[in-house]
N, C-alpha and C. Protein backbone atom coordinates (compact mmCIF):
# COMPACT_ATOMS: atom_id res chain seq x y z
N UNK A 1 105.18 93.08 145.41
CA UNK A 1 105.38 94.24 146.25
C UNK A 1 104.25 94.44 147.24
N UNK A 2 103.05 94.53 146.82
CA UNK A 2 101.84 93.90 147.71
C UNK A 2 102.26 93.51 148.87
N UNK A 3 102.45 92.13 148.88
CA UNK A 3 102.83 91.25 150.04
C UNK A 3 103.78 91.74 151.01
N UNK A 4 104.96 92.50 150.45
CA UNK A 4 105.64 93.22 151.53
C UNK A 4 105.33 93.88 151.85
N UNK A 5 104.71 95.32 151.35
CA UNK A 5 104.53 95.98 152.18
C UNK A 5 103.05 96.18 152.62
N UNK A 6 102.29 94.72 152.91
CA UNK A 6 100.90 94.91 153.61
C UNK A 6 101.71 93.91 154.88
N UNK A 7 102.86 92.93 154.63
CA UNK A 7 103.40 92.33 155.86
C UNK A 7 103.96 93.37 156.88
N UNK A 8 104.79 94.39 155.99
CA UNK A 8 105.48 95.44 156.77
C UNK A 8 104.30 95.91 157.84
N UNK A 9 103.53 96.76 156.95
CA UNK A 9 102.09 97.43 157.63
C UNK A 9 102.04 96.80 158.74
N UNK A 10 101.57 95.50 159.15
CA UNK A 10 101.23 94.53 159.80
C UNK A 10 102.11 94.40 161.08
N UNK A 11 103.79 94.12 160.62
CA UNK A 11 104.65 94.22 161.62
C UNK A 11 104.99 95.29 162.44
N UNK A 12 104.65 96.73 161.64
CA UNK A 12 104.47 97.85 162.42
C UNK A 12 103.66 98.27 163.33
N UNK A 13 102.29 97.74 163.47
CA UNK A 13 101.07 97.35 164.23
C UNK A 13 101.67 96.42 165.50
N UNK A 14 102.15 95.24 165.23
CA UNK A 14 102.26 94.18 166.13
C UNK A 14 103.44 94.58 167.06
N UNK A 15 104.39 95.80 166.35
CA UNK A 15 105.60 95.82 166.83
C UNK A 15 105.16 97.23 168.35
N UNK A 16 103.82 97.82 167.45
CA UNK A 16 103.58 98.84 168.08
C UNK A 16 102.65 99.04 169.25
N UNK A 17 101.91 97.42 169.24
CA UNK A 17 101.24 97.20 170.52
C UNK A 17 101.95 96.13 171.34
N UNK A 18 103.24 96.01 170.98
CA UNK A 18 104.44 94.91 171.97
C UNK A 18 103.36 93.41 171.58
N UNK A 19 102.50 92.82 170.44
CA UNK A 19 102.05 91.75 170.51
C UNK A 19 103.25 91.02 170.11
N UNK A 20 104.29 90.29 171.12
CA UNK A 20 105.69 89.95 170.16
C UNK A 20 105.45 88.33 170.13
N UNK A 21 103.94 87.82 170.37
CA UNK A 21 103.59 86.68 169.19
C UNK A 21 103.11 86.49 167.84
N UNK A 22 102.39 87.37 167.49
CA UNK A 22 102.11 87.86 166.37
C UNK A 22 103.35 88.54 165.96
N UNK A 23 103.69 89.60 166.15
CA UNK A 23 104.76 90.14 165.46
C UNK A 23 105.95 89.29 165.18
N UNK A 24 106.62 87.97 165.98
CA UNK A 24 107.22 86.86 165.51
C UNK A 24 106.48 85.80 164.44
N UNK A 25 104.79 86.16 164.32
CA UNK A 25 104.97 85.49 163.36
C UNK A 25 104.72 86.41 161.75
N UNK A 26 104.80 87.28 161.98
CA UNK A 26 104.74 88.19 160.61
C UNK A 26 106.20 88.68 160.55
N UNK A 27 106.94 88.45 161.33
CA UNK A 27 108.75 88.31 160.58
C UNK A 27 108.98 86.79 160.03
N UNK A 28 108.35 85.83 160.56
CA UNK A 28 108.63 84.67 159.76
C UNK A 28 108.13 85.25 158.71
N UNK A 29 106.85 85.39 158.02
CA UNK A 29 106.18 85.32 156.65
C UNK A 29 106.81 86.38 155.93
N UNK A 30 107.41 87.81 156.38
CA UNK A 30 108.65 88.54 156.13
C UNK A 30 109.41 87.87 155.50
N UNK A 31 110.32 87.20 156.36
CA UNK A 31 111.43 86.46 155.71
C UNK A 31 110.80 85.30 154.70
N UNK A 32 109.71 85.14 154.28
CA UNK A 32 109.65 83.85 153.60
C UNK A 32 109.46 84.83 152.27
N UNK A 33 108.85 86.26 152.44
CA UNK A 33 108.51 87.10 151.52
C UNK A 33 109.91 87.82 150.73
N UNK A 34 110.88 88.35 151.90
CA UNK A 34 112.40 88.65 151.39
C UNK A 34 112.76 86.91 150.33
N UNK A 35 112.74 86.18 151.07
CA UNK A 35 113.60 84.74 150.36
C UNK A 35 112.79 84.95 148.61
N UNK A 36 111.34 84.88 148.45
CA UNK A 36 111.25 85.12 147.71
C UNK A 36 111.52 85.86 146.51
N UNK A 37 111.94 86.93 146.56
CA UNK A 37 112.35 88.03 145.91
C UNK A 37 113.88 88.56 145.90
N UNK A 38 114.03 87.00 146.43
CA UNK A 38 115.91 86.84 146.36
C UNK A 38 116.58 87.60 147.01
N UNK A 39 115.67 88.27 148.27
CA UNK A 39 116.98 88.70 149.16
C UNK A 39 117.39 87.96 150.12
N UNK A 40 118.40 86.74 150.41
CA UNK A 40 118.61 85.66 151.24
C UNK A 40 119.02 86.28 152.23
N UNK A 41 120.02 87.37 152.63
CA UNK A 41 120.27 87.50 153.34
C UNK A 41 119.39 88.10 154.63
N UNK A 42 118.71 88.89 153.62
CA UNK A 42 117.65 89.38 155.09
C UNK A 42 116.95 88.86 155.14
N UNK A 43 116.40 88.20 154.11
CA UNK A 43 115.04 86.77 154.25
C UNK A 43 115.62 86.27 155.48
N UNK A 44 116.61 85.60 155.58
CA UNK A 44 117.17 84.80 156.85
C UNK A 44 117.24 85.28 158.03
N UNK A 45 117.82 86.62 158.04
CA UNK A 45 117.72 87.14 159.28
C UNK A 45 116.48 87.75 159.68
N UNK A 46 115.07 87.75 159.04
CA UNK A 46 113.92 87.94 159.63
C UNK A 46 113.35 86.46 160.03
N UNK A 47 113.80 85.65 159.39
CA UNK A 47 113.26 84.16 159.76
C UNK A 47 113.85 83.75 161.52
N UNK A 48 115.58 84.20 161.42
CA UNK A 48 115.85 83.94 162.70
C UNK A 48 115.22 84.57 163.83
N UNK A 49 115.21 85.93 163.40
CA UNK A 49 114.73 87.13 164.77
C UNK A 49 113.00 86.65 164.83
N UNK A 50 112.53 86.10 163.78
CA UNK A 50 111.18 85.72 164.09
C UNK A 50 110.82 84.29 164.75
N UNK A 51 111.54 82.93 164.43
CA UNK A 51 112.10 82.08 165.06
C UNK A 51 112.39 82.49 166.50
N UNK A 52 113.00 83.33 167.35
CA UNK A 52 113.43 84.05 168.14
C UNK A 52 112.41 84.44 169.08
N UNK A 53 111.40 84.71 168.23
CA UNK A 53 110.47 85.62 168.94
C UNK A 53 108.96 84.70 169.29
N UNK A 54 108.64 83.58 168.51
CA UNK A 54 108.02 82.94 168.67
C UNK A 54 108.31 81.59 169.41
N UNK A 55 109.89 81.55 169.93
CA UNK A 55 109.90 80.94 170.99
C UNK A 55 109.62 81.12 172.09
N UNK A 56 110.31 82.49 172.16
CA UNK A 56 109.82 83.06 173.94
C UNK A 56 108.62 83.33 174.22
N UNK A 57 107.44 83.45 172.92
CA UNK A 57 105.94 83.86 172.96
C UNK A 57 104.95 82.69 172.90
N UNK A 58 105.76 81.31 173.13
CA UNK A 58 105.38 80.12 173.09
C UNK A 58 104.47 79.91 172.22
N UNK A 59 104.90 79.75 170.57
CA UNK A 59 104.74 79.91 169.70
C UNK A 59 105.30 78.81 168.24
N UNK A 60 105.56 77.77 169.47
CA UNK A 60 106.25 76.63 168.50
C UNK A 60 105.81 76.13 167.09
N UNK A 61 104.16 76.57 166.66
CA UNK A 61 104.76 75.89 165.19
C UNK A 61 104.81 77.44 164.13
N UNK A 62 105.01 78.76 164.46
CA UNK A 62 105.58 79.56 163.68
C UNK A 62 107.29 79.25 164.05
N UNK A 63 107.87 78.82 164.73
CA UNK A 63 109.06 79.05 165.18
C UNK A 63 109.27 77.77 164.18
N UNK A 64 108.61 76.39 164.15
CA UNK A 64 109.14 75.38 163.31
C UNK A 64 109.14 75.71 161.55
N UNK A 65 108.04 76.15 161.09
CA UNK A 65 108.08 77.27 159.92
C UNK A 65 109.34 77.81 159.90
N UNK A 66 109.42 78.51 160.68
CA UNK A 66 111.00 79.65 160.38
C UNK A 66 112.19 78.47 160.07
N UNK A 67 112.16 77.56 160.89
CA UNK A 67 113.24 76.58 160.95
C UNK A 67 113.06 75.85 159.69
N UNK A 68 112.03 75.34 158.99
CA UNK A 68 112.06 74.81 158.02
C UNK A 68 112.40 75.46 156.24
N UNK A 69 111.66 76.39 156.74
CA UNK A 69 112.05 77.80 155.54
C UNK A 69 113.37 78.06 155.71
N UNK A 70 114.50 78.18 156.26
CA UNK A 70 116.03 78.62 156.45
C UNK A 70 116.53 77.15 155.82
N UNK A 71 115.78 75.77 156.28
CA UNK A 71 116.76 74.78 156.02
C UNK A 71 116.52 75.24 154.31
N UNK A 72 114.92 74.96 154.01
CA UNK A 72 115.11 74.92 152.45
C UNK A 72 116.14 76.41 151.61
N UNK A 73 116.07 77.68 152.46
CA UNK A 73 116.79 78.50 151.59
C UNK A 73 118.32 78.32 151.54
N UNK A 74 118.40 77.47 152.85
CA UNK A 74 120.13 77.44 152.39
C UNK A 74 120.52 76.16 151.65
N UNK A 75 119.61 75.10 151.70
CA UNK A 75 120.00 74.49 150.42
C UNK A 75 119.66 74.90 148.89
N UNK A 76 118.43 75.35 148.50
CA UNK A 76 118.65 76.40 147.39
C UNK A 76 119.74 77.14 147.26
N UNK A 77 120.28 77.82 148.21
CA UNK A 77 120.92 78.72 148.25
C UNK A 77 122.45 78.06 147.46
N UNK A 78 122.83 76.65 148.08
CA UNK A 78 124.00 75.70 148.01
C UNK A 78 124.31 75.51 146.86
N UNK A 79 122.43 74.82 146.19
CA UNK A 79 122.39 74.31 145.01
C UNK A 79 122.50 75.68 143.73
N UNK A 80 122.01 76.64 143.99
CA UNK A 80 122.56 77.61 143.02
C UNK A 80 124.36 77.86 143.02
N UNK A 81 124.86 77.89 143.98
CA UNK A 81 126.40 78.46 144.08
C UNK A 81 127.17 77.30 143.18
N UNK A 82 126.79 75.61 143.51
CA UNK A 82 127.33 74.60 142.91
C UNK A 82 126.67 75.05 141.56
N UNK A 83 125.32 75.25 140.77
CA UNK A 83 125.22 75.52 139.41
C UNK A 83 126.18 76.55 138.64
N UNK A 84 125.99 77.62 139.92
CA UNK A 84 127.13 78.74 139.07
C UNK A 84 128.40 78.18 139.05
N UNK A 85 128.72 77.40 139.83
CA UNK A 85 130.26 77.21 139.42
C UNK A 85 129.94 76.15 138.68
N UNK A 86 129.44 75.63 138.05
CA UNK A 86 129.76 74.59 137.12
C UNK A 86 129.31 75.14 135.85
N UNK A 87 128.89 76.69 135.87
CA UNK A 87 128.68 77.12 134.33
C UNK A 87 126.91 76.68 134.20
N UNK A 88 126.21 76.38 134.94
CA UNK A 88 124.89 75.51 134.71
C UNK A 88 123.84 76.97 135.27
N UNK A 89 124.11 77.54 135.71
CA UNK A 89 123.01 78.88 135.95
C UNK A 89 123.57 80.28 135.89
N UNK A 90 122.99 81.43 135.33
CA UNK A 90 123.76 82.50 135.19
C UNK A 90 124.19 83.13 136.01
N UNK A 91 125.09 83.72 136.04
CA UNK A 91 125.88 84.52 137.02
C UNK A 91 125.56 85.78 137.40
N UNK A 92 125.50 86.36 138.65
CA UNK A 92 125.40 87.57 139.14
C UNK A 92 125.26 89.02 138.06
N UNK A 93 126.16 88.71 137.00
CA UNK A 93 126.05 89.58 136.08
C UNK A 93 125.57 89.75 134.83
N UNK A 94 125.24 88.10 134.41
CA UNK A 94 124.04 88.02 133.42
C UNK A 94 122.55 87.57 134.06
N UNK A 95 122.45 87.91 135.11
CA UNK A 95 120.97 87.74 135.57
C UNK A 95 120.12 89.25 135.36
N UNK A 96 118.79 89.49 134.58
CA UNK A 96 118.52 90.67 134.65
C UNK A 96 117.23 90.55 135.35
């Protein structure tokens, strides 16, 4: 919990002095922080909008980060859906 919300802190700063190179790259580490804590979906969509933002701020190797972090969460992502359906990892409703 730490980590998010001293990244948040951070993005609120960067968001609040328009630094939108820095602030693209503290939505990548965002989204690497959501992926962690198993929220894929917004993990991803802070990776893209940060990806996004560190292109136009010419910012290419946070933008390659973002790109590499999305490839690995959506194959995790693949490889869990194929475990659950084969009975090999628990399901949505026995996970506590």
């Amino acid at each position: 919990e730490k980590a998010l919300s001293r990244t948040l802190e951070a993005l609120a700063i960067f968001t609040e002095v328009q630094d939108r190179a820095t602030e693209g790259g503290a939505r990548v580490n965002l989204g690497r922080i959501l992926l962690a804590k198993g929220d894929h979906a917004e993990g991803i969509s802070m990776l893209e909008r940060g990806r996004e933002l560190c292109e136009v701020a010419g910012r290419p190797e946070y933008a390659g980060l973002a790109l590499l972090t999305m490839g690995e969460a959506h194959l995790t992502a693949k490889e869990l859906e194929a475990a659950e359906r084969a009975g090999d990892a628990p399901t949505a409703r026995t996970r506590s």
